[in-house]
Protein backbone atom coordinates (compact mmCIF):
# COMPACT_ATOMS: atom_id res chain seq x y z
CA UNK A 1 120.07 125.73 84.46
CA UNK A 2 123.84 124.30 84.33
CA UNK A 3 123.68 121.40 81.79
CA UNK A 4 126.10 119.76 84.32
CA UNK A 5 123.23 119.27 86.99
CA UNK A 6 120.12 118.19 86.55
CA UNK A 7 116.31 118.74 87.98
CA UNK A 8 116.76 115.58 90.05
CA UNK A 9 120.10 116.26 91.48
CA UNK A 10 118.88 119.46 92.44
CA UNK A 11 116.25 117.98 94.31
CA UNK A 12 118.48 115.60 96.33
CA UNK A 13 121.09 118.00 96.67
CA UNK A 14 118.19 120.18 98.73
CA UNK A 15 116.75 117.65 100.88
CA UNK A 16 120.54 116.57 101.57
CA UNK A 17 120.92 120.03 103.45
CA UNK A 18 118.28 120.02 105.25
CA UNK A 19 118.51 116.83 106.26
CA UNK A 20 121.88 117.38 106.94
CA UNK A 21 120.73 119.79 109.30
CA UNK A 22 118.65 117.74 110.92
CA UNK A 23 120.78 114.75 112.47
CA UNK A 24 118.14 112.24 113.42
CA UNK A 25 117.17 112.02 109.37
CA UNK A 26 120.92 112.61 108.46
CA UNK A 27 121.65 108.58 108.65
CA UNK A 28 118.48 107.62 106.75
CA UNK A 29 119.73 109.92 104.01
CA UNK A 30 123.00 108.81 103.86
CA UNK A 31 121.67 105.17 103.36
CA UNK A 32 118.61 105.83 101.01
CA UNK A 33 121.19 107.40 98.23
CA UNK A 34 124.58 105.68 99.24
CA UNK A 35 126.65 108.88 99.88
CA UNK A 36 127.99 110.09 103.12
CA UNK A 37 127.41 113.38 104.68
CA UNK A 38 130.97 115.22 103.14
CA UNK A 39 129.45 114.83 99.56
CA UNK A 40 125.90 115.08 99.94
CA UNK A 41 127.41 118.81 101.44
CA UNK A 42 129.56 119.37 98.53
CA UNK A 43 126.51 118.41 95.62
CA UNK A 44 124.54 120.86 97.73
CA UNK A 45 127.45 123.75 97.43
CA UNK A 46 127.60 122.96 93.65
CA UNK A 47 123.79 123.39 93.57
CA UNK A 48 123.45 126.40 94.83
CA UNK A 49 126.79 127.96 93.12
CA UNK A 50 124.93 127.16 89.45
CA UNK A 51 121.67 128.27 90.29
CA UNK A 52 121.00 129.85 94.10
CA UNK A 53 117.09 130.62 93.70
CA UNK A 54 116.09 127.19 92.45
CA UNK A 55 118.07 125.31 95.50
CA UNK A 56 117.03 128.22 97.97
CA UNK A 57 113.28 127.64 96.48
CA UNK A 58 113.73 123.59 96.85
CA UNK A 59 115.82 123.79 100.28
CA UNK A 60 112.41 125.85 101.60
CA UNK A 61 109.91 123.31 100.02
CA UNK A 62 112.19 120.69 101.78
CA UNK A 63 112.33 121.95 105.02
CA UNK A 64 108.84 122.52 105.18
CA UNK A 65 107.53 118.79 103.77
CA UNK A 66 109.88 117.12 106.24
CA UNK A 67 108.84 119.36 109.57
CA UNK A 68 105.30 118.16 108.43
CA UNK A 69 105.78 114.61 108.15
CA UNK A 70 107.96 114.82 111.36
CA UNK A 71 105.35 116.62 112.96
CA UNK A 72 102.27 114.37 111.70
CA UNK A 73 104.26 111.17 112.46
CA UNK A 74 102.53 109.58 115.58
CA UNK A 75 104.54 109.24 118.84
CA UNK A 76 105.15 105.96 119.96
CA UNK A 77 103.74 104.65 123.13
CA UNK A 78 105.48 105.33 126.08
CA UNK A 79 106.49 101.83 127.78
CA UNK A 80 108.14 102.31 130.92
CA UNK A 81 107.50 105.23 133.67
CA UNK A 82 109.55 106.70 136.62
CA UNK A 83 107.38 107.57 139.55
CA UNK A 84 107.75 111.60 138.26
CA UNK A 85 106.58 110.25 134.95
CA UNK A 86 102.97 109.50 135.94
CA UNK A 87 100.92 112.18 134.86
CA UNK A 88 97.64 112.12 136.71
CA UNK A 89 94.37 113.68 135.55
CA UNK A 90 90.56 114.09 136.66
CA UNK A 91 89.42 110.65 136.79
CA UNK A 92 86.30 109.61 134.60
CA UNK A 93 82.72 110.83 135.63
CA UNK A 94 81.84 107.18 136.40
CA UNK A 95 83.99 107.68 139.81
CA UNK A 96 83.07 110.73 142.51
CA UNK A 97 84.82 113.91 142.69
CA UNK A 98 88.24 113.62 144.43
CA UNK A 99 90.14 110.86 142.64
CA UNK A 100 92.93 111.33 140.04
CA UNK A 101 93.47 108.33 136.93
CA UNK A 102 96.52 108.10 135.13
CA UNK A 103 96.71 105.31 132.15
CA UNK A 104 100.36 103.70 131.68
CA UNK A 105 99.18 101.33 129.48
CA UNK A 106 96.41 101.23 126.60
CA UNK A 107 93.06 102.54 126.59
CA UNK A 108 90.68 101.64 129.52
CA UNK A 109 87.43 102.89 127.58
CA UNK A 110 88.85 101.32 124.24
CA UNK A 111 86.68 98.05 122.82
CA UNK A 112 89.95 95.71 123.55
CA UNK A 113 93.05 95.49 124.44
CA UNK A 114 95.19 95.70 127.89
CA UNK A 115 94.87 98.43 130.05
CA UNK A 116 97.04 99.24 133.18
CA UNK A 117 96.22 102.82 134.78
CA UNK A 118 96.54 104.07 138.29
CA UNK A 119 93.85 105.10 140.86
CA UNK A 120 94.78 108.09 142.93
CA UNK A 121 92.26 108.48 146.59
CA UNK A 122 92.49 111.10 148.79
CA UNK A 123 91.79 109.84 152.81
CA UNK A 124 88.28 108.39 153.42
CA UNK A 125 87.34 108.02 149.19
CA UNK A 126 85.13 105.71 148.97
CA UNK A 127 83.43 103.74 145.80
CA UNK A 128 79.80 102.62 146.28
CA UNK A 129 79.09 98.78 145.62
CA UNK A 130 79.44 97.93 142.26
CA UNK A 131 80.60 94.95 139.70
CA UNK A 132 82.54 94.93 136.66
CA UNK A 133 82.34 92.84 133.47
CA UNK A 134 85.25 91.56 133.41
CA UNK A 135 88.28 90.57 135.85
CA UNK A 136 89.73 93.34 137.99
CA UNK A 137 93.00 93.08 139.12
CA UNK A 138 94.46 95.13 141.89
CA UNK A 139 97.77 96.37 143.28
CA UNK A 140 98.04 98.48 146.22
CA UNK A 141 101.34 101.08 145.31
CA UNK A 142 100.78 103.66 148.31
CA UNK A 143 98.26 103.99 151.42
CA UNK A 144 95.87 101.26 152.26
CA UNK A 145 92.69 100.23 150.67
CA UNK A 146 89.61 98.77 152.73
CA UNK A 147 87.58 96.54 150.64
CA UNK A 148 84.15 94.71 151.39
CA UNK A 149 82.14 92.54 149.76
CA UNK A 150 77.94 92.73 149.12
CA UNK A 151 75.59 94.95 148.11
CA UNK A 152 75.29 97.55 150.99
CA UNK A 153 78.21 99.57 152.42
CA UNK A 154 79.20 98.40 155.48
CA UNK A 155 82.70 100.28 157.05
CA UNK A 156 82.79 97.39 159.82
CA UNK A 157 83.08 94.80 157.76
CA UNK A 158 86.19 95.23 155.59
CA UNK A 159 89.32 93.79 154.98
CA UNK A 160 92.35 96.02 154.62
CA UNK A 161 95.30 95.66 151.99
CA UNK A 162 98.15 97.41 153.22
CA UNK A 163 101.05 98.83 150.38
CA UNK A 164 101.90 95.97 148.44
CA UNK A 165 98.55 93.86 148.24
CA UNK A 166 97.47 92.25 145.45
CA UNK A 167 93.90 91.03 144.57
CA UNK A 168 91.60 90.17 141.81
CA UNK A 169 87.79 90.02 141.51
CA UNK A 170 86.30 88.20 138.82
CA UNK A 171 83.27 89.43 136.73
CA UNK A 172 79.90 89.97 138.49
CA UNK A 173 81.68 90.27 142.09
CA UNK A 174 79.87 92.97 143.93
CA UNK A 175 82.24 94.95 146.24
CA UNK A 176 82.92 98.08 147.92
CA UNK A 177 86.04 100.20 148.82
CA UNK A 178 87.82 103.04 150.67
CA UNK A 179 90.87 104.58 150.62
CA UNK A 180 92.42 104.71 154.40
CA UNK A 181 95.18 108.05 153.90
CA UNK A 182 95.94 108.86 150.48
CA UNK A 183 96.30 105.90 148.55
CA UNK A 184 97.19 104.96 145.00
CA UNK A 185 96.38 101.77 143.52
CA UNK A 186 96.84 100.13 140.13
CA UNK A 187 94.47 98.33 138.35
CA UNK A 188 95.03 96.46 135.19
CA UNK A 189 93.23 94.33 132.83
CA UNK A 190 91.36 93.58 129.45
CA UNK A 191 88.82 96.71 127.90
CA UNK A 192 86.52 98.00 127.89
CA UNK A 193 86.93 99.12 131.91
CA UNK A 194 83.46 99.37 133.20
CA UNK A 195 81.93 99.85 136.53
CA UNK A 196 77.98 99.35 137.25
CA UNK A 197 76.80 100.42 140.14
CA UNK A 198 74.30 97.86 142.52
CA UNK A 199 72.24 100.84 143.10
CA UNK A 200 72.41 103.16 139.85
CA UNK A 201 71.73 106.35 142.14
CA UNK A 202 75.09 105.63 143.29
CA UNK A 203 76.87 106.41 139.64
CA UNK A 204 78.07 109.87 139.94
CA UNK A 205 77.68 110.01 136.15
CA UNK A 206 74.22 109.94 136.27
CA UNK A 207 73.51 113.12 138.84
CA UNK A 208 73.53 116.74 137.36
C-alpha cells in the first residue's frame, strides 16, 4: 500500500463512492466528514489508482453493509391517505364473512394506543348485538348504516345514519347494525379494539 494513503482513508474513500452513488445518503456523507461530493470523488480516484483490489474489495463490503442497514431500517408510518391509498384486507375473524378492514392509524389489536381503521360492508351486512370495552366512535364515509340498540336484533327498530354521520357509544352499550348498500365506515379510538358478543353463538370466531 501507497505510504501516501492510509487504511482509514481507504475506507472513507469507499463508502464515499458508494454513497455517492446513492443520493439520498450522499448529503449525510458530505456532512459527517466535511467534504463535498467533487473531492470525496477525487480521494476515491486516488484510491483506487494506488491500489484497485483493496478499494474494489472495500467499495463491495460498502455497498453491501449500507443496502442492509437501508433495507433493515423500519419504514415510517404512513400519516396521511388518498382514497386510492386505502388498502383493504379480510377483516378479523371476530366479524362475519363479507367485510373488508383497513387500519390508517395504529394497531387495533395492540395493548394501547390510538387506532383509526375503516369498516368496509357489502348491502344487508349485518353485526349481531354486541358491546365493546371501551368508547366507539363512528363516522359514516360511504352508504348508510342502520343501527339499533338492545340485546335482540330487531330490523324495525333502527335508526339510520346517512354519509356523513357521526356517533359514539360508550363502553358496555349493547347495539346492533347493518349496512344499507355498500357502506364504509370509520371507526376510531383507544386499543385494544374488542367486540363481545350478547349471545357468544353469535361470534363468528368461535364456529368451525
Amino acid at each position: 500500500m501507497s505510504e501516501g494513503v492510509n487504511p482509514t482513508v481507504y475506507f472513507v474513500a469507499s463508502v464515499a463512492f458508494v454513497v455517492h452513488v446513492l443520493p439520498s445518503c450522499h448529503e449525510f456523507l458530505a456532512t459527517m466528514f466535511d467534504i463535498d461530493g467533487a473531492r470525496l470523488m477525487v480521494l476515491f480516484q486516488r484510491c483506487f489508482e494506488e491500489e484497485p483490489m483493496k478499494t474494489i474489495v472495500l467499495v463491495f463490503l460498502c455497498a453491501t453493509i449500507l443496502v442492509a442497514a437501508l433495507v433493515a431500517a423500519p419504514a415510517e408510518p404512513q400519516n396521511a391517505f388518498s382514497p386510492d391509498q386505502i388498502k383493504f384486507g379480510p377483516a378479523p375473524p371476530v366479524l362475519r364473512a363479507g367485510a373488508q378492514l383497513a387500519v390508517l392509524e395504529g394497531d387495533p389489536m395492540g395493548s394501547s394506543g390510538d387506532y383509526t381503521v375503516r369498516l368496509k360492508m357489502p348491502d344487508g351486512y349485518r353485526i349481531s348485538p354486541h358491546w365493546h370495552p371501551k368508547r366507539e366512535n363512528v363516522t359514516v364515509i360511504t352508504g348508510s348504516l342502520k343501527v339499533g340498540m338492545g340485546d335482540s336484533f330487531d330490523s324495525s327498530n333502527m335508526n339510520s345514519f346517512p354519509v356523513g354521520s357521526f356517533a359514539y357509544l360508550d363502553p358496555s352499550m349493547h347495539h346492533y347494525a347493518m349496512a344499507v348498500g355498500e357502506t364504509v365506515v370509520q371507526i376510531h379510538g383507544m386499543a385494544p379494539f374488542q367486540i363481545n358478543y350478547v349471545n357468544p353463538g353469535d361470534d363468528p370466531s368461535m364456529k368451525k
